[in-house]
Every structure is written in structure tokens, then in C-alpha cells.
N, C-alpha and C. Protein backbone atom coordinates (compact mmCIF):
# COMPACT_ATOMS: atom_id res chain seq x y z
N UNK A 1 120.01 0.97 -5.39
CA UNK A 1 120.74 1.44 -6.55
C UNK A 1 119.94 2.48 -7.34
N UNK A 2 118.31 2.61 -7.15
CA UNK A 2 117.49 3.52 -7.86
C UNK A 2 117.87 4.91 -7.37
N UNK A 3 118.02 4.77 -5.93
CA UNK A 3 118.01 5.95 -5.53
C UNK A 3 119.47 6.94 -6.11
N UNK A 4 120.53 5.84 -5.88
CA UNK A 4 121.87 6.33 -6.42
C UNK A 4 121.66 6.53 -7.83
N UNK A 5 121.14 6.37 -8.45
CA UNK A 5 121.25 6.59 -9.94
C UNK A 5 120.32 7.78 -10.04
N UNK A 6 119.18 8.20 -9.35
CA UNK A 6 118.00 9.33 -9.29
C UNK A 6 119.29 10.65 -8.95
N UNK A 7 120.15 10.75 -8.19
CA UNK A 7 120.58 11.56 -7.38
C UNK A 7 121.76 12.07 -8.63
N UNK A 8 122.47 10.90 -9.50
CA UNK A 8 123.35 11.49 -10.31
C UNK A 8 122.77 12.00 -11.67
N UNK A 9 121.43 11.44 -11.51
CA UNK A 9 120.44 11.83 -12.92
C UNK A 9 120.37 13.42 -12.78
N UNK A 10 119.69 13.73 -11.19
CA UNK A 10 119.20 14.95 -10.90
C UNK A 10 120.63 16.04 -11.05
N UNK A 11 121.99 15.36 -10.40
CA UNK A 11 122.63 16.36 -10.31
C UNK A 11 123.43 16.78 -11.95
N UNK A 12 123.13 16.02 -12.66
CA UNK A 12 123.39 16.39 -14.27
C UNK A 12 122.62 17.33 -14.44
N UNK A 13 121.05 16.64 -14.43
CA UNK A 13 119.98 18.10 -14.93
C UNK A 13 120.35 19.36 -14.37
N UNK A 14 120.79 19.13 -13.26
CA UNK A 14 120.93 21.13 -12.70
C UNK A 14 121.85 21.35 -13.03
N UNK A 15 122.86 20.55 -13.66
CA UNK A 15 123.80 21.43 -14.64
C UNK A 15 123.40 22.13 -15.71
N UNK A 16 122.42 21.71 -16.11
CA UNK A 16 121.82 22.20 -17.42
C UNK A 16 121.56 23.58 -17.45
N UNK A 17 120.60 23.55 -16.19
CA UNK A 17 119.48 24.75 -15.53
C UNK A 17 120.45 26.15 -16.30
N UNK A 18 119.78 27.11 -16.77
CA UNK A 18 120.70 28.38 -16.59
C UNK A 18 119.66 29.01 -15.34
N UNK A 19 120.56 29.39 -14.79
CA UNK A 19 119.70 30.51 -13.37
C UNK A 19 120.02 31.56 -14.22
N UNK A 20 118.64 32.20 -13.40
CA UNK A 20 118.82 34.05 -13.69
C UNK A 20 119.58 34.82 -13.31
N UNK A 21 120.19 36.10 -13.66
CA UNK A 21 121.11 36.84 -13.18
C UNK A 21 120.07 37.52 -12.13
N UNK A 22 120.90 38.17 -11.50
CA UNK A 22 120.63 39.07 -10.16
C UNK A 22 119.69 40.05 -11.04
N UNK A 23 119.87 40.53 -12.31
CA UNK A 23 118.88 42.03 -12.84
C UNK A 23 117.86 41.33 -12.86
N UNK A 24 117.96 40.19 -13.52
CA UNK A 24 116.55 39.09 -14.31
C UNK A 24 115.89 39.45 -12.62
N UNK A 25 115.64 38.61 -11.96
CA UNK A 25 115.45 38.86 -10.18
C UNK A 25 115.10 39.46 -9.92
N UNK A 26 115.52 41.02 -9.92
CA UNK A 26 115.53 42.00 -9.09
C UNK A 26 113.84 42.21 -9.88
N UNK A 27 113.78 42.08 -11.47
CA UNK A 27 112.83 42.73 -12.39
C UNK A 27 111.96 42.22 -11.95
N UNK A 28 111.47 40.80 -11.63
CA UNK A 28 110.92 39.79 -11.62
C UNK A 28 110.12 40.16 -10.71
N UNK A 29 110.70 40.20 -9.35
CA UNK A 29 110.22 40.88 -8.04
C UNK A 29 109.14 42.38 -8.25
N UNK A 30 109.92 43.30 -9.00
CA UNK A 30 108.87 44.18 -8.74
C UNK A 30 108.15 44.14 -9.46
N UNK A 31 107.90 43.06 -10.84
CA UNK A 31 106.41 43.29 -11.25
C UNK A 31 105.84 42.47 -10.52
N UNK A 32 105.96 41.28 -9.97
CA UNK A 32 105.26 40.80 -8.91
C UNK A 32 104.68 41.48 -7.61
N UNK A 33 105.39 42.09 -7.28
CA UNK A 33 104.88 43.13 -6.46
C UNK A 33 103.99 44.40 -6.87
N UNK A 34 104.65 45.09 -8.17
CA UNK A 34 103.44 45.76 -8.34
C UNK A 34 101.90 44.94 -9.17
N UNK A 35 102.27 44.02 -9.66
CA UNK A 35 101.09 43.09 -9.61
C UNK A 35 100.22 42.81 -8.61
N UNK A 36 101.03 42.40 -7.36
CA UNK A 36 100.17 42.44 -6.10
C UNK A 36 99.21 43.47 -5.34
N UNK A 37 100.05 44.55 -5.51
CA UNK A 37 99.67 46.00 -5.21
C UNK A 37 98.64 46.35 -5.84
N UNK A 38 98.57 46.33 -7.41
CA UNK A 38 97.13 46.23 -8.60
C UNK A 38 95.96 45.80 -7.92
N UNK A 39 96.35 44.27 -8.21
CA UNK A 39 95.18 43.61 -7.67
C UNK A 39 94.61 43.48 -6.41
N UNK A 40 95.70 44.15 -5.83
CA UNK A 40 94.91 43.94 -4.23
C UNK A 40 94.05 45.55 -4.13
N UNK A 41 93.92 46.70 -4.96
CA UNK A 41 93.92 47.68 -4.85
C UNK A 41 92.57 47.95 -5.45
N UNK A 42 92.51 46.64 -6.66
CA UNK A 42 91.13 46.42 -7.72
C UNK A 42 90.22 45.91 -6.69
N UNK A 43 90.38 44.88 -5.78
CA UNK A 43 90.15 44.01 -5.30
C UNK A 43 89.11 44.67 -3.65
N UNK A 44 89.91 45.58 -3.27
CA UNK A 44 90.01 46.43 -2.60
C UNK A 44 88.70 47.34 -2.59
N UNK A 45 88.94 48.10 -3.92
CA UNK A 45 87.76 48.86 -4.67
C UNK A 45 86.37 48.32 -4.79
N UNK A 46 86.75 46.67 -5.10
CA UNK A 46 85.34 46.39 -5.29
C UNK A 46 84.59 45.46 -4.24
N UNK A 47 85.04 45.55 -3.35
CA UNK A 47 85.19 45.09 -1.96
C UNK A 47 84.03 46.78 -1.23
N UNK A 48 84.68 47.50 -1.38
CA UNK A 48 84.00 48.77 -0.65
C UNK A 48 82.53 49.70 -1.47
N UNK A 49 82.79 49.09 -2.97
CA UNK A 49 81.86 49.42 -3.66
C UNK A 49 80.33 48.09 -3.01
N UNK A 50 80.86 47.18 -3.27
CA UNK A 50 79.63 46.30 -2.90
C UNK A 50 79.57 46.24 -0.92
N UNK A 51 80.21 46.29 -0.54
CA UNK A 51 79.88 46.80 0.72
C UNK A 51 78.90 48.31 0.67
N UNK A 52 79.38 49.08 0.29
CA UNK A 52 78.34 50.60 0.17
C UNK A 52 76.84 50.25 -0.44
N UNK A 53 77.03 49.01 -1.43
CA UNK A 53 75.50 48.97 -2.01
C UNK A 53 74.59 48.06 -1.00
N UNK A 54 75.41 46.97 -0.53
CA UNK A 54 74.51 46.32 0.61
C UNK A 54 73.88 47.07 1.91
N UNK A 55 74.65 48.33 2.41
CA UNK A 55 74.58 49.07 3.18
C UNK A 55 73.15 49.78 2.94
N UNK A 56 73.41 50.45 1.56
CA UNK A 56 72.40 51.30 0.66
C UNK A 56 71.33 50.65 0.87
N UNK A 57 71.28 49.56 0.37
CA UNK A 57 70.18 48.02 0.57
C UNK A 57 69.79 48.20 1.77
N UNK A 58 70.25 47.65 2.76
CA UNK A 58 69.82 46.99 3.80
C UNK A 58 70.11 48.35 4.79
């Protein structure tokens, strides 16, 4: 009976939920992506900078 009562609990709450529209989404995506792009780019940079100094080094 827990489980039956979990399942009509849950399917109330996602009535609640508001989902995002398709713009909300679409926005969402590309700062995540250009977020990714950033940091992989910072990341990137300082990746080849300390590679060049160990080089320099050694």
C-alpha cells in the first residue's frame, strides 16, 4: 500500500512542476555550452603554458 500511495503522492507533485518553455531551453543550452567552450579553452591555455615551462625546465 506504501508503494501505491508513493506513486499518487509523486504524480500530484509533477503537477505542480512548471517546465520550461522551449526559449527558457534553447537559452539554457547555449550558455552551457559556451561555458564549456570558456573553460575548456582556460583550461586548455594553462595546460600548454605549464607544459612549455616543464619543457623549459627539464
Amino acid at each position: 500500500m506504501k508503494l501505491v500511495q508513493f506513486v499518487k503522492e509523486s504524480y500530484a507533485e509533477l503537477k505542480k512542476v512548471v517546465w520550461p518553455g522551449r526559449d527558457d531551453v534553447i537559452s539554457s543550452v547555449k550558455v552551457v555550452i559556451v561555458s564549456t567552450i570558456v573553460v575548456a579553452l582556460i583550461l586548455g591555455l594553462i595546460d600548454f603554458v605549464l607544459s612549455r615551462g616543464m619543457l623549459a625546465i627539464f
